[in-house]
N, C-alpha and C. Protein backbone atom coordinates (compact mmCIF):
# COMPACT_ATOMS: atom_id res chain seq x y z
N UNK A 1 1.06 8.76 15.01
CA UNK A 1 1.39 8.91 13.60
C UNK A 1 0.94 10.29 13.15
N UNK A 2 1.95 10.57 12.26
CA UNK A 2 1.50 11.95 11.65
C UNK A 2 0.24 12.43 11.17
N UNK A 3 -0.32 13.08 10.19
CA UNK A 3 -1.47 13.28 9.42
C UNK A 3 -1.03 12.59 7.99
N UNK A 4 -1.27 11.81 7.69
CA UNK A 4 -1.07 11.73 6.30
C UNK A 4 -1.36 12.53 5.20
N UNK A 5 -1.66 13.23 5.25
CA UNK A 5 -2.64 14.10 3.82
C UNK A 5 -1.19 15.25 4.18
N UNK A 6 -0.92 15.40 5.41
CA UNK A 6 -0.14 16.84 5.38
C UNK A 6 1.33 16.34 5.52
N UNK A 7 2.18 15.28 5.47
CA UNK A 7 3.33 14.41 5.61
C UNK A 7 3.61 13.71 4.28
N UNK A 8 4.42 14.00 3.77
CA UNK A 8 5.29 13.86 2.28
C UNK A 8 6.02 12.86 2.59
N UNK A 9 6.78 11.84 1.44
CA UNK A 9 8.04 11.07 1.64
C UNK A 9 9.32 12.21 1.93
N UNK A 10 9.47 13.91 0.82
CA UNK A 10 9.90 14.76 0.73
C UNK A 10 10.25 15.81 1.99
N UNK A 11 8.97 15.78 2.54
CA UNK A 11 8.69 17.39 3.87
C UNK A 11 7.19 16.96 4.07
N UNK A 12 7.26 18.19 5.17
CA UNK A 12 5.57 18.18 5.64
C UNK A 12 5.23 19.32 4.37
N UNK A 13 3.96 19.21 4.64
CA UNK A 13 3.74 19.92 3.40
C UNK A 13 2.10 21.14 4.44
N UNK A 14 2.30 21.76 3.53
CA UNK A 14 1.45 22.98 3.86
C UNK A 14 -0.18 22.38 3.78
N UNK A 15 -1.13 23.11 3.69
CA UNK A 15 -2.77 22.81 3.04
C UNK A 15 -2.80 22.62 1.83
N UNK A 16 -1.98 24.02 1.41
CA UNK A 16 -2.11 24.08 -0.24
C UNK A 16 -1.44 22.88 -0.82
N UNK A 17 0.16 22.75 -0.51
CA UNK A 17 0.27 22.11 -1.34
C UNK A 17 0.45 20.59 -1.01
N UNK A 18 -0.59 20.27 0.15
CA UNK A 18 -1.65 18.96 0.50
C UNK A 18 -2.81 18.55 -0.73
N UNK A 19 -2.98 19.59 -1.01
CA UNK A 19 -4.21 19.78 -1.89
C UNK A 19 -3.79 19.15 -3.39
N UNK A 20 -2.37 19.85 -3.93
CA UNK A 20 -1.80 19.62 -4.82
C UNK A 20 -1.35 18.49 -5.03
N UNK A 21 -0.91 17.86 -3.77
CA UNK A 21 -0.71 16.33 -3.65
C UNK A 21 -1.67 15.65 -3.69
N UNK A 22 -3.01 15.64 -3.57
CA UNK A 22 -3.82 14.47 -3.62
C UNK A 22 -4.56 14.93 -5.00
N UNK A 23 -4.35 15.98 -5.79
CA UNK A 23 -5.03 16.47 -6.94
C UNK A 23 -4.31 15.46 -7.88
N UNK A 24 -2.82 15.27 -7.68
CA UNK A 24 -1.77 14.30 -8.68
C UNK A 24 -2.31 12.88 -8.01
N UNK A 25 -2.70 12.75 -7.02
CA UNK A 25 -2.68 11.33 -6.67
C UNK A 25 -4.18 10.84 -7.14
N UNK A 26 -4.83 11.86 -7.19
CA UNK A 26 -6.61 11.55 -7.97
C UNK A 26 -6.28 11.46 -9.38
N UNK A 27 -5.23 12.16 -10.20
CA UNK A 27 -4.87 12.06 -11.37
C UNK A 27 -4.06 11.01 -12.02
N UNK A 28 -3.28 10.59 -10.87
CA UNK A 28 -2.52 9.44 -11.28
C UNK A 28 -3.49 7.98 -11.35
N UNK A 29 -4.70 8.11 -10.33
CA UNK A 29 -5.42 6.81 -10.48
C UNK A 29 -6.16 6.94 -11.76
N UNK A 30 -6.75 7.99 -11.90
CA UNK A 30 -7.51 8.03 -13.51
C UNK A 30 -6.86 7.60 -14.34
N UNK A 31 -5.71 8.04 -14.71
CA UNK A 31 -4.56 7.61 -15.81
C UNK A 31 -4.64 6.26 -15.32
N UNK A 32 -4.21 5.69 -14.35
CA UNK A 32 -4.03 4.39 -14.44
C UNK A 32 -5.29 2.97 -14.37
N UNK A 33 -6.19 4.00 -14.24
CA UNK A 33 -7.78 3.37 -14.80
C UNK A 33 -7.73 3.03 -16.57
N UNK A 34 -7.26 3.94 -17.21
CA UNK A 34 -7.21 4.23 -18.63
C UNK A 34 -6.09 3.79 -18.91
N UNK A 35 -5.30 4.07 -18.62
CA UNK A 35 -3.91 3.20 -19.76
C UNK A 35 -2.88 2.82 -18.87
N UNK A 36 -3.28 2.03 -17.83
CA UNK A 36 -2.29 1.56 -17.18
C UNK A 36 -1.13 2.10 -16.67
N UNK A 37 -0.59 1.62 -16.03
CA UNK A 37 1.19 1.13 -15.07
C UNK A 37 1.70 2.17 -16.72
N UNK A 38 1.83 1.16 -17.79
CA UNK A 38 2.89 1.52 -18.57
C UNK A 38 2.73 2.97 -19.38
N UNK A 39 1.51 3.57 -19.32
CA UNK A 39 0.91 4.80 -19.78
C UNK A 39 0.94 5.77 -18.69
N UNK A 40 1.72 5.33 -17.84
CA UNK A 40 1.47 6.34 -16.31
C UNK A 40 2.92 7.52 -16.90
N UNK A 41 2.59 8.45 -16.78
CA UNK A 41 4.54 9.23 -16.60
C UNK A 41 3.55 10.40 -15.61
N UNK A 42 4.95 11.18 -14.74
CA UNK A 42 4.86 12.13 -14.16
C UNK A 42 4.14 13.44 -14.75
N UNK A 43 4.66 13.63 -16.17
CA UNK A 43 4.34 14.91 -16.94
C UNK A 43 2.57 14.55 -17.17
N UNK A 44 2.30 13.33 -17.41
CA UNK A 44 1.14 13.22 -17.84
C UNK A 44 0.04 13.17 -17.04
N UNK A 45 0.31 13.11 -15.29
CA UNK A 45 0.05 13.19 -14.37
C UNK A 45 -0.44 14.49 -13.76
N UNK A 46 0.46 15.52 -13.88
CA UNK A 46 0.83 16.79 -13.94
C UNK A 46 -0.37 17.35 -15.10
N UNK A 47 -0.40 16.85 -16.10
CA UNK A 47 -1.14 17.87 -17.04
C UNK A 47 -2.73 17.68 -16.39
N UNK A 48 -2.93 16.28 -16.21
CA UNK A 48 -4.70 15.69 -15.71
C UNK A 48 -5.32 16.92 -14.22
N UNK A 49 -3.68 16.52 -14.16
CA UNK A 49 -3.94 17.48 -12.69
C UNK A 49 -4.04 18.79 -12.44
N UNK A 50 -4.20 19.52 -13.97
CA UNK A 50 -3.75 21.22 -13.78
C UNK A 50 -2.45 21.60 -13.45
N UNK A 51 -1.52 21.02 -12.85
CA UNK A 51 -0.10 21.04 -12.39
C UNK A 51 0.90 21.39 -13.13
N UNK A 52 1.98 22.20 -12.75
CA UNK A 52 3.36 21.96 -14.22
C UNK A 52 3.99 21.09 -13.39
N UNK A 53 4.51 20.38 -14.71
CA UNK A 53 5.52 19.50 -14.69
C UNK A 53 6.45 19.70 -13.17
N UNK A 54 7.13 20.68 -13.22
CA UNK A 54 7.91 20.59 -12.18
C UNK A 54 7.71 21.16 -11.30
N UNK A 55 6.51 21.56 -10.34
CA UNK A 55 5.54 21.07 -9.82
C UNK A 55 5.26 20.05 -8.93
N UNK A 56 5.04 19.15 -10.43
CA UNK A 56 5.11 17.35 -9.90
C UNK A 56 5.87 16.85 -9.42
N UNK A 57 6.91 17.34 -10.19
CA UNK A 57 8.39 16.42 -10.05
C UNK A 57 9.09 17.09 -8.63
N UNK A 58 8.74 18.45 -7.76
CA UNK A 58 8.94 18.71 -6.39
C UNK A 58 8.18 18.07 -5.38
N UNK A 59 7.38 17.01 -6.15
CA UNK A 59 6.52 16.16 -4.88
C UNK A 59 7.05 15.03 -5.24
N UNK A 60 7.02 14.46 -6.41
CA UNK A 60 7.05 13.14 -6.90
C UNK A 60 8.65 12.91 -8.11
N UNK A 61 9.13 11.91 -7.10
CA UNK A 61 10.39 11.28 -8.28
C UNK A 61 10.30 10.55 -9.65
N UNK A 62 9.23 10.14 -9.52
CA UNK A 62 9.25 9.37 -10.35
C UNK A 62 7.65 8.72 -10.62
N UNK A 63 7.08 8.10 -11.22
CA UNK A 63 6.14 7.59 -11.36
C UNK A 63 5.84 6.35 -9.93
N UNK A 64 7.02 5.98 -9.85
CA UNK A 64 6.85 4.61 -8.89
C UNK A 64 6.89 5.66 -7.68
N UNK A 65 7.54 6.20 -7.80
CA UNK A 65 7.37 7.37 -6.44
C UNK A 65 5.43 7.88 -6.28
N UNK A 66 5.39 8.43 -7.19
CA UNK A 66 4.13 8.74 -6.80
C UNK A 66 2.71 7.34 -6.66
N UNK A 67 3.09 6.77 -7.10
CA UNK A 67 2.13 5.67 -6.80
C UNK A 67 2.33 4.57 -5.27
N UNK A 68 3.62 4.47 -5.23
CA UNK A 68 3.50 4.09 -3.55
C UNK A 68 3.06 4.96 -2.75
N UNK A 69 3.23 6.54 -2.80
CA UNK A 69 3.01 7.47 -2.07
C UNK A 69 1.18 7.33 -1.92
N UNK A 70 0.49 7.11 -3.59
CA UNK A 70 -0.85 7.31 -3.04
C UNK A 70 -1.25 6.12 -2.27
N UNK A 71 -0.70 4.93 -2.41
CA UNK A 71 -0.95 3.26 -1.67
C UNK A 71 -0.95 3.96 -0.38
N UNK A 72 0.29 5.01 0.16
CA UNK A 72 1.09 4.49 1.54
C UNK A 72 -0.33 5.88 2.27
N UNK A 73 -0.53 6.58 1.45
CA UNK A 73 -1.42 7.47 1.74
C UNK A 73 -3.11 6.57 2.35
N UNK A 74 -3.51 5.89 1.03
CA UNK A 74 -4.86 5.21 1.65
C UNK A 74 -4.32 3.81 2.77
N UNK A 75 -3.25 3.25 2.86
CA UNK A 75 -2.81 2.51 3.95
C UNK A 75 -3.06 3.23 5.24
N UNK A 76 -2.57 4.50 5.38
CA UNK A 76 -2.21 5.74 6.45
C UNK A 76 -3.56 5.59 7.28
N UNK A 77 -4.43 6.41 6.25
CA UNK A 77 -5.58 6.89 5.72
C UNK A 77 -6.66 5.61 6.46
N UNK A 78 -6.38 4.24 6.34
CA UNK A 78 -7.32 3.31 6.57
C UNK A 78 -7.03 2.93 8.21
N UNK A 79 -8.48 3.35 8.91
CA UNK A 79 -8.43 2.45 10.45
C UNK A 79 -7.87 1.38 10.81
N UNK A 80 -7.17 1.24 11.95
CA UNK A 80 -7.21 -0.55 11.87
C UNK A 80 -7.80 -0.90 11.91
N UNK A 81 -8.25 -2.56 12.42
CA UNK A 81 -9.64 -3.40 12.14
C UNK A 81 -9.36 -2.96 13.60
N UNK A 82 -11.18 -3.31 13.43
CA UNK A 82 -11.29 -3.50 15.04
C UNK A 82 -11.89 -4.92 15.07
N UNK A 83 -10.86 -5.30 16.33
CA UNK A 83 -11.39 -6.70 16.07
C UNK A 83 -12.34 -7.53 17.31
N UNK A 84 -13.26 -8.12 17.38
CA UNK A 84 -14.03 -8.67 18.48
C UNK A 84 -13.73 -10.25 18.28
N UNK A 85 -12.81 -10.60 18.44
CA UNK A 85 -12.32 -11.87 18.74
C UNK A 85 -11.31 -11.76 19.46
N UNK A 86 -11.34 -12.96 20.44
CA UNK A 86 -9.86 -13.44 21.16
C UNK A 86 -8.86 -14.18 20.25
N UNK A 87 -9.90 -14.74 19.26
CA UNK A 87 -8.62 -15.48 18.04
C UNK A 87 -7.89 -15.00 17.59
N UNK A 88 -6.68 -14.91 17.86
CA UNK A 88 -5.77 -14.20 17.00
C UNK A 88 -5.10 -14.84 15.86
N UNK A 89 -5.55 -16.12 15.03
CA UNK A 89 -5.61 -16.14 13.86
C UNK A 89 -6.90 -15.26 13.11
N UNK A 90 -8.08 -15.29 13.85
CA UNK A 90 -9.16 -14.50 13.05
C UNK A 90 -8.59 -12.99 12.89
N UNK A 91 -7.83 -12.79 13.80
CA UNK A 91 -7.57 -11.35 14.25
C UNK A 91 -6.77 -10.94 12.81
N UNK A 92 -5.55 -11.82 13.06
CA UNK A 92 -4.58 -11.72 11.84
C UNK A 92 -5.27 -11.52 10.58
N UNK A 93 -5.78 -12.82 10.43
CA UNK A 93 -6.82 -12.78 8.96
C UNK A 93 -7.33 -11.27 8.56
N UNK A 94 -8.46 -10.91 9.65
CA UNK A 94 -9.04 -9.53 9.40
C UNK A 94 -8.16 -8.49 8.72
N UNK A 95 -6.75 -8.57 9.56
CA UNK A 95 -5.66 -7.56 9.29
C UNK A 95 -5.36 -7.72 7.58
N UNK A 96 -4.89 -9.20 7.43
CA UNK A 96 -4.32 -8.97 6.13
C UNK A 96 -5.52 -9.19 4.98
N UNK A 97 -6.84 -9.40 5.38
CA UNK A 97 -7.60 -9.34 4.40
C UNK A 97 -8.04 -7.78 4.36
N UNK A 98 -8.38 -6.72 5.15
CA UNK A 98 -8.53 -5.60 5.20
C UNK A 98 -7.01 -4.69 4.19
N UNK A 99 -6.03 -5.37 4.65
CA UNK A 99 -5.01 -4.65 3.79
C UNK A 99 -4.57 -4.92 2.54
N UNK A 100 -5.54 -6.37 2.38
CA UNK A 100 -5.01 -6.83 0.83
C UNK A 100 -6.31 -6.17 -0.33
N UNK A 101 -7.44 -5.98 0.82
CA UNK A 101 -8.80 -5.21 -0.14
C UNK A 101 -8.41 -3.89 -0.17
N UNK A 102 -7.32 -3.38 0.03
CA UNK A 102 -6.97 -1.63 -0.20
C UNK A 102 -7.35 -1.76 -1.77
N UNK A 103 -6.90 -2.37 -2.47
CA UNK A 103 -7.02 -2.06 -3.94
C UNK A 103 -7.80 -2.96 -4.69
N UNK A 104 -8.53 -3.88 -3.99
CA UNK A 104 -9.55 -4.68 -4.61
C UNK A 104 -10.05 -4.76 -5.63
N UNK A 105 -10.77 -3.27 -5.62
CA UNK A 105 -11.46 -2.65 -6.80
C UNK A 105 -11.00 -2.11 -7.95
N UNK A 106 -9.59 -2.24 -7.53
CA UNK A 106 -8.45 -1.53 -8.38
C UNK A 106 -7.09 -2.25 -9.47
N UNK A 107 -7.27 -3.04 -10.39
CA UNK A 107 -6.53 -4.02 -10.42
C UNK A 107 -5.32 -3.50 -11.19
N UNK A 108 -6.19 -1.92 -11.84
CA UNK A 108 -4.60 -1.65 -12.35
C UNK A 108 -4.09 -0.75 -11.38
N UNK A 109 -4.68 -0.33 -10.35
CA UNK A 109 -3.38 0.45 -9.22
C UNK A 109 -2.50 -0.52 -8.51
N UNK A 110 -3.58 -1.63 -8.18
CA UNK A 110 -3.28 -2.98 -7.90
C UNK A 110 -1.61 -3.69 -8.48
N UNK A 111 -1.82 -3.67 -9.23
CA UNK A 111 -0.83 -4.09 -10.02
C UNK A 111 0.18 -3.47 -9.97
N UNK A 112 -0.25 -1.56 -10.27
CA UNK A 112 1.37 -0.62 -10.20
C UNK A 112 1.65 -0.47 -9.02
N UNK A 113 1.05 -0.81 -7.63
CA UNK A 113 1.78 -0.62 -6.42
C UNK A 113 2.40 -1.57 -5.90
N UNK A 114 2.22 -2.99 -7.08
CA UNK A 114 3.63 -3.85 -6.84
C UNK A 114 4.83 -3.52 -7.79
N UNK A 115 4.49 -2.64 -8.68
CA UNK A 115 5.61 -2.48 -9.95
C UNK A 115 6.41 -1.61 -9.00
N UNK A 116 5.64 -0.51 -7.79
CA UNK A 116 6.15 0.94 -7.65
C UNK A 116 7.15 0.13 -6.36
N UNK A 117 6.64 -0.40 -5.61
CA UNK A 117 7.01 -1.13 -4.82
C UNK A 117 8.12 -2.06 -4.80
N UNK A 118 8.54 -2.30 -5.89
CA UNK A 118 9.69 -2.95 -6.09
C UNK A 118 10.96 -2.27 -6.84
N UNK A 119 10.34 -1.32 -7.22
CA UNK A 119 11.33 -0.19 -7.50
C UNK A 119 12.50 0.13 -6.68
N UNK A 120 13.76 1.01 -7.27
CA UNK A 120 14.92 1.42 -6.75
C UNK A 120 14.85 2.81 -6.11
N UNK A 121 13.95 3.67 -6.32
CA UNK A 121 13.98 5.10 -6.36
C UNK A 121 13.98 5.16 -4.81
N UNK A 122 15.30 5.64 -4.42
CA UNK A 122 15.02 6.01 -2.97
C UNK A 122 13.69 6.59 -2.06
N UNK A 123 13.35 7.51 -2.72
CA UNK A 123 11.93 7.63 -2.32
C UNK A 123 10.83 7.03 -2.10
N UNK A 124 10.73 5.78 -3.14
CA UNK A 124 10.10 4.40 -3.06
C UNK A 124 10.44 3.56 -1.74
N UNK A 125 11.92 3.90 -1.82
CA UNK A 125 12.85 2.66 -0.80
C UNK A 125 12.23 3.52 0.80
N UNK A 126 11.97 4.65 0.81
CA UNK A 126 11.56 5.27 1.89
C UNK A 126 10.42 5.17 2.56
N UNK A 127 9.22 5.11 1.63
CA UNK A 127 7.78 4.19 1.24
C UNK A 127 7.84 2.97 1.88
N UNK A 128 8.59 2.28 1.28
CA UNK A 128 8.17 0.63 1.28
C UNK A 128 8.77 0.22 2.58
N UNK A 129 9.51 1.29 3.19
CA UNK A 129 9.99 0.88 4.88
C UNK A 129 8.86 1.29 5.80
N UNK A 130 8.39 2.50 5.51
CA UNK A 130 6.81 3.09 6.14
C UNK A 130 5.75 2.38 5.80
N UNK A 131 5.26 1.71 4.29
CA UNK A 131 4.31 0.76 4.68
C UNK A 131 4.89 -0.63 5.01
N UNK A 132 5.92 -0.85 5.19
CA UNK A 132 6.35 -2.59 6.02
C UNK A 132 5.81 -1.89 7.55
N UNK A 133 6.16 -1.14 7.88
CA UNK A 133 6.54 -1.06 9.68
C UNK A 133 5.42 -0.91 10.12
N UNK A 134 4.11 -0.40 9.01
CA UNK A 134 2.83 -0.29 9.28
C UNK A 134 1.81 -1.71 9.46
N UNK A 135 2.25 -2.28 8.09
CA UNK A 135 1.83 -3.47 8.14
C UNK A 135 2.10 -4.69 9.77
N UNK A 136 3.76 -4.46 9.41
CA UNK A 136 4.46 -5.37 10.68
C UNK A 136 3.33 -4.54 12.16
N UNK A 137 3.12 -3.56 12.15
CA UNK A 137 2.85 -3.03 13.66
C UNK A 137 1.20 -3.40 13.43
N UNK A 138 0.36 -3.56 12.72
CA UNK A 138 -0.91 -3.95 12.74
C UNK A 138 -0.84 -5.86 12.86
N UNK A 139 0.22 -6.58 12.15
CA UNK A 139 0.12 -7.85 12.27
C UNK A 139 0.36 -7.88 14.01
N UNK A 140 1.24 -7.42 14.32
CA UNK A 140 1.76 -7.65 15.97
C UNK A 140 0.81 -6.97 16.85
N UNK A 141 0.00 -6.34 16.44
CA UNK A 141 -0.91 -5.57 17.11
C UNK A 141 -2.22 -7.20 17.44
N UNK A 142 -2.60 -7.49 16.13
CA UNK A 142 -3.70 -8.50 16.01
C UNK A 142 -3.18 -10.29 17.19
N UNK A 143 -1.34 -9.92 16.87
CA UNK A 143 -1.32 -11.70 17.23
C UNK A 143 -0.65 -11.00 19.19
N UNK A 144 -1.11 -10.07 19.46
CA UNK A 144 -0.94 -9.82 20.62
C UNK A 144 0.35 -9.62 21.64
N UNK A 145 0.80 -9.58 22.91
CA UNK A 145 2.06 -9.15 23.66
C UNK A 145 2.84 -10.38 23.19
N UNK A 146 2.15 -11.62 23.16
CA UNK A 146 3.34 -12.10 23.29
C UNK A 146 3.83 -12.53 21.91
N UNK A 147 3.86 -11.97 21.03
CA UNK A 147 4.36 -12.32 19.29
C UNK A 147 5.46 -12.91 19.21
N UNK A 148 5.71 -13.94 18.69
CA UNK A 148 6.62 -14.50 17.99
C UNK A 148 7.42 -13.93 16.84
N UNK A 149 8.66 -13.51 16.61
CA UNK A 149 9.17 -12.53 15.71
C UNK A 149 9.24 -13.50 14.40
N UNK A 150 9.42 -14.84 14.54
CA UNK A 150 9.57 -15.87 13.63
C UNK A 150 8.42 -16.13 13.10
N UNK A 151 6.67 -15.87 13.95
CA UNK A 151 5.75 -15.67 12.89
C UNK A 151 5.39 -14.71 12.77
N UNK A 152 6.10 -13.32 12.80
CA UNK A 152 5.49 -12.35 12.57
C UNK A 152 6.49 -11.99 10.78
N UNK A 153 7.33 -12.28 10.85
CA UNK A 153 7.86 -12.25 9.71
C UNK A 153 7.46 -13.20 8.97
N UNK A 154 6.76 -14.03 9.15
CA UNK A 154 6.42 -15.02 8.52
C UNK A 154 4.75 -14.76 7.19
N UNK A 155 4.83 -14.11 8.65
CA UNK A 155 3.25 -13.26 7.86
C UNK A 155 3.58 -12.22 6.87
N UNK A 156 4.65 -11.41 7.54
CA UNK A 156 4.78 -10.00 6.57
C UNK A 156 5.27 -10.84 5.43
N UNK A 157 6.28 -11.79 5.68
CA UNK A 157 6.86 -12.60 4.05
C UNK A 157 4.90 -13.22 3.00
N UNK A 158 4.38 -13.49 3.74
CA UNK A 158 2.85 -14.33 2.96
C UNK A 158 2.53 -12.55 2.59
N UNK A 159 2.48 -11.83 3.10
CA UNK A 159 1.79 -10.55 2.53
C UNK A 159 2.45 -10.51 1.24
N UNK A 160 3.63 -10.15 1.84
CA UNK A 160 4.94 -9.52 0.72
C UNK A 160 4.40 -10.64 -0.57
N UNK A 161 4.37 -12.27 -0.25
CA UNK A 161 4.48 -12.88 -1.55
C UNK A 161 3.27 -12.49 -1.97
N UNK A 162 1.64 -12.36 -1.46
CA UNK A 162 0.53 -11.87 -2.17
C UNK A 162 0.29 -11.10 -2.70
N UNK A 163 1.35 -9.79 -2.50
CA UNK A 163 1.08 -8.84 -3.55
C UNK A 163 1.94 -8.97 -4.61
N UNK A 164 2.86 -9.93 -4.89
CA UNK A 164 3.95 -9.74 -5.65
C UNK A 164 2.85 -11.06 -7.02
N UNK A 165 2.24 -12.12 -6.02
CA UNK A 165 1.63 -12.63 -6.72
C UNK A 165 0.54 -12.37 -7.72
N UNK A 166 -0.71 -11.62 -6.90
CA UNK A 166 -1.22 -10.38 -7.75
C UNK A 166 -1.08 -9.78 -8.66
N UNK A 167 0.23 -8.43 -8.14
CA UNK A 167 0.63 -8.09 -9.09
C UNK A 167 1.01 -8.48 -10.74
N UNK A 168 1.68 -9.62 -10.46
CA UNK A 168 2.33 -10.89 -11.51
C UNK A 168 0.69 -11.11 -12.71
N UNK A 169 -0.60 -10.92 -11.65
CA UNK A 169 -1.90 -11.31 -12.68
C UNK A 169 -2.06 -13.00 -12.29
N UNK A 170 -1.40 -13.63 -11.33
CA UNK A 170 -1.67 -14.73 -10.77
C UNK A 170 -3.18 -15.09 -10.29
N UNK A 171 -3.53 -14.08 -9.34
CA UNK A 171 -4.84 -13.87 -8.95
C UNK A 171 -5.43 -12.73 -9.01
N UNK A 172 -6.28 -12.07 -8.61
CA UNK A 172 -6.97 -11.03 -7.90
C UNK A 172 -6.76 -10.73 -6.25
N UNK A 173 -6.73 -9.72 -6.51
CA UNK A 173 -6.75 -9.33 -4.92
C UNK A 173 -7.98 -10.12 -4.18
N UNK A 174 -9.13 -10.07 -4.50
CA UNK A 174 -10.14 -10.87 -3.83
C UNK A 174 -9.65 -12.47 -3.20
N UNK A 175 -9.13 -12.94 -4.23
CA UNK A 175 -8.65 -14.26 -4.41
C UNK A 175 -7.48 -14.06 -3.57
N UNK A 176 -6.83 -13.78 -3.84
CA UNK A 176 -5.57 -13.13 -2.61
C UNK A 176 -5.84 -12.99 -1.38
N UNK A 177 -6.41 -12.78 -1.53
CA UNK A 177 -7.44 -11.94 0.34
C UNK A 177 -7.89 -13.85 1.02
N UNK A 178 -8.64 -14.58 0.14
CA UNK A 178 -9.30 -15.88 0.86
C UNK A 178 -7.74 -16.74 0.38
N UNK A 179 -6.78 -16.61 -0.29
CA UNK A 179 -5.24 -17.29 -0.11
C UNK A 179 -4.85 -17.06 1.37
N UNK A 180 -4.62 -15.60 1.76
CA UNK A 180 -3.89 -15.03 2.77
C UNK A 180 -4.85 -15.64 3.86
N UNK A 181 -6.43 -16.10 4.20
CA UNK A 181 -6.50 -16.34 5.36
C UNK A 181 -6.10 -17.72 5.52
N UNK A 182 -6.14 -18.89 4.48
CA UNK A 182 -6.07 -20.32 4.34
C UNK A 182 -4.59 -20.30 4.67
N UNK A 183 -3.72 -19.82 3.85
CA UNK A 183 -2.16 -19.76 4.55
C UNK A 183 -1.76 -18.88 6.04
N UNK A 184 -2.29 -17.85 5.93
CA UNK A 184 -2.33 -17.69 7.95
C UNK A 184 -2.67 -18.13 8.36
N UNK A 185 -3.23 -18.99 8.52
CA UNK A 185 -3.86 -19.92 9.63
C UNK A 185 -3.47 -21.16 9.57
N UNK A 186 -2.47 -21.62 8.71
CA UNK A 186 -1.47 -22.93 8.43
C UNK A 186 -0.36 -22.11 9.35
N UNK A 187 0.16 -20.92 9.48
CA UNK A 187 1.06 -20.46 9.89
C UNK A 187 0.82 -20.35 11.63
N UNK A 188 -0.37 -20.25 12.02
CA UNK A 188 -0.49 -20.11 13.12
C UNK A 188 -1.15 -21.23 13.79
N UNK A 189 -1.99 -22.36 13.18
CA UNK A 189 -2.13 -23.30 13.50
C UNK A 189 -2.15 -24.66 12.95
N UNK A 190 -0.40 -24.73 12.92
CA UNK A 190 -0.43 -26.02 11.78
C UNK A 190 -0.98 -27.00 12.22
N UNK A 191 -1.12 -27.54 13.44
CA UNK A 191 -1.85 -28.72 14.05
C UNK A 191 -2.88 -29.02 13.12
């Protein structure tokens, strides 16, 4: 896999304007500490950040653009588990509880990286295929050679519904995280 910090949805990107990209993506979480998903815009992003406007808008399409980008960035960004079990339900678990605590702490990024995530903006749509294939390649990584494609989609579908659930204000990610191991492990050992 690439470097993340230096790999755009857009182009590879230089140092500098690596730098510039995570200056909007430190700016976009502040804003969305303070006034939320619906207080987020590009321009306002851009100003937190020292940035002009268009600027921003040569990295970022859109608001939902730039907020999957910073998700797909700390996804990138995060080790896999390492796991010391032969269980590969524990294994699984680890996986999707490690990927569902990306934003734990975060309930309103939490929230906009299911808003950004369900978005139309091609750039988004470009995102949300790079963090599926990430996700899918760490679940198949945990349930081992011989994976079942019928539960491996099965899992990415329980992810997919936990963040959508979340998002919604159903639960917390925490709460999400001890959902996702009680339902993986119905999935892998209904007996």
């Amino acid at each position: 896999m690439s470097d993340p910090v230096l790999e755009s949805t857009r182009r590879r990107l230089t140092a500098k304007q690596a730098d510039t990209v995570d200056r909007l993506g430190r700016a976009a979480l502040d804003l969305l500490r303070t006034d939320g998903f619906a207080g987020l815009t590009v321009r306002r992003v851009a100003a937190a950040a020292g940035v002009g406007a268009a600027t921003a808008y040569t990295y970022f399409s859109s608001k939902e653009h730039l907020v999957a980008e910073v998700f797909w960035r700390r996804l990138a960004a995060a080790p896999p588990v390492e796991h010391r079990t032969e269980d590969r339900a524990t294994r699984v678990v680890e996986v999707l509880r490690d990927i569902a605590l990306l934003v734990a702490d975060e309930p309103e990024f939490a929230g906009a990286v299911t808003n950004a995530l369900l978005g139309r903006d091609p750039d988004v749509e470009v995102l949300r295929l790079r963090i599926g294939q990430e996700i899918r390649d760490r679940l198949a990584a945990a349930l081992g050679p011989d994976t079942d494609d019928d539960v491996l989609d099965s899992l990415e579908m329980l992810y997919a519904g936990a963040l959508v659930r979340s998002g919604m204000g159903y639960a917390s990610y925490p709460e999400i995280a001890e959902r996702l191991e009680k339902a993986a492990r119905l999935i892998l050992d209904p007996g």
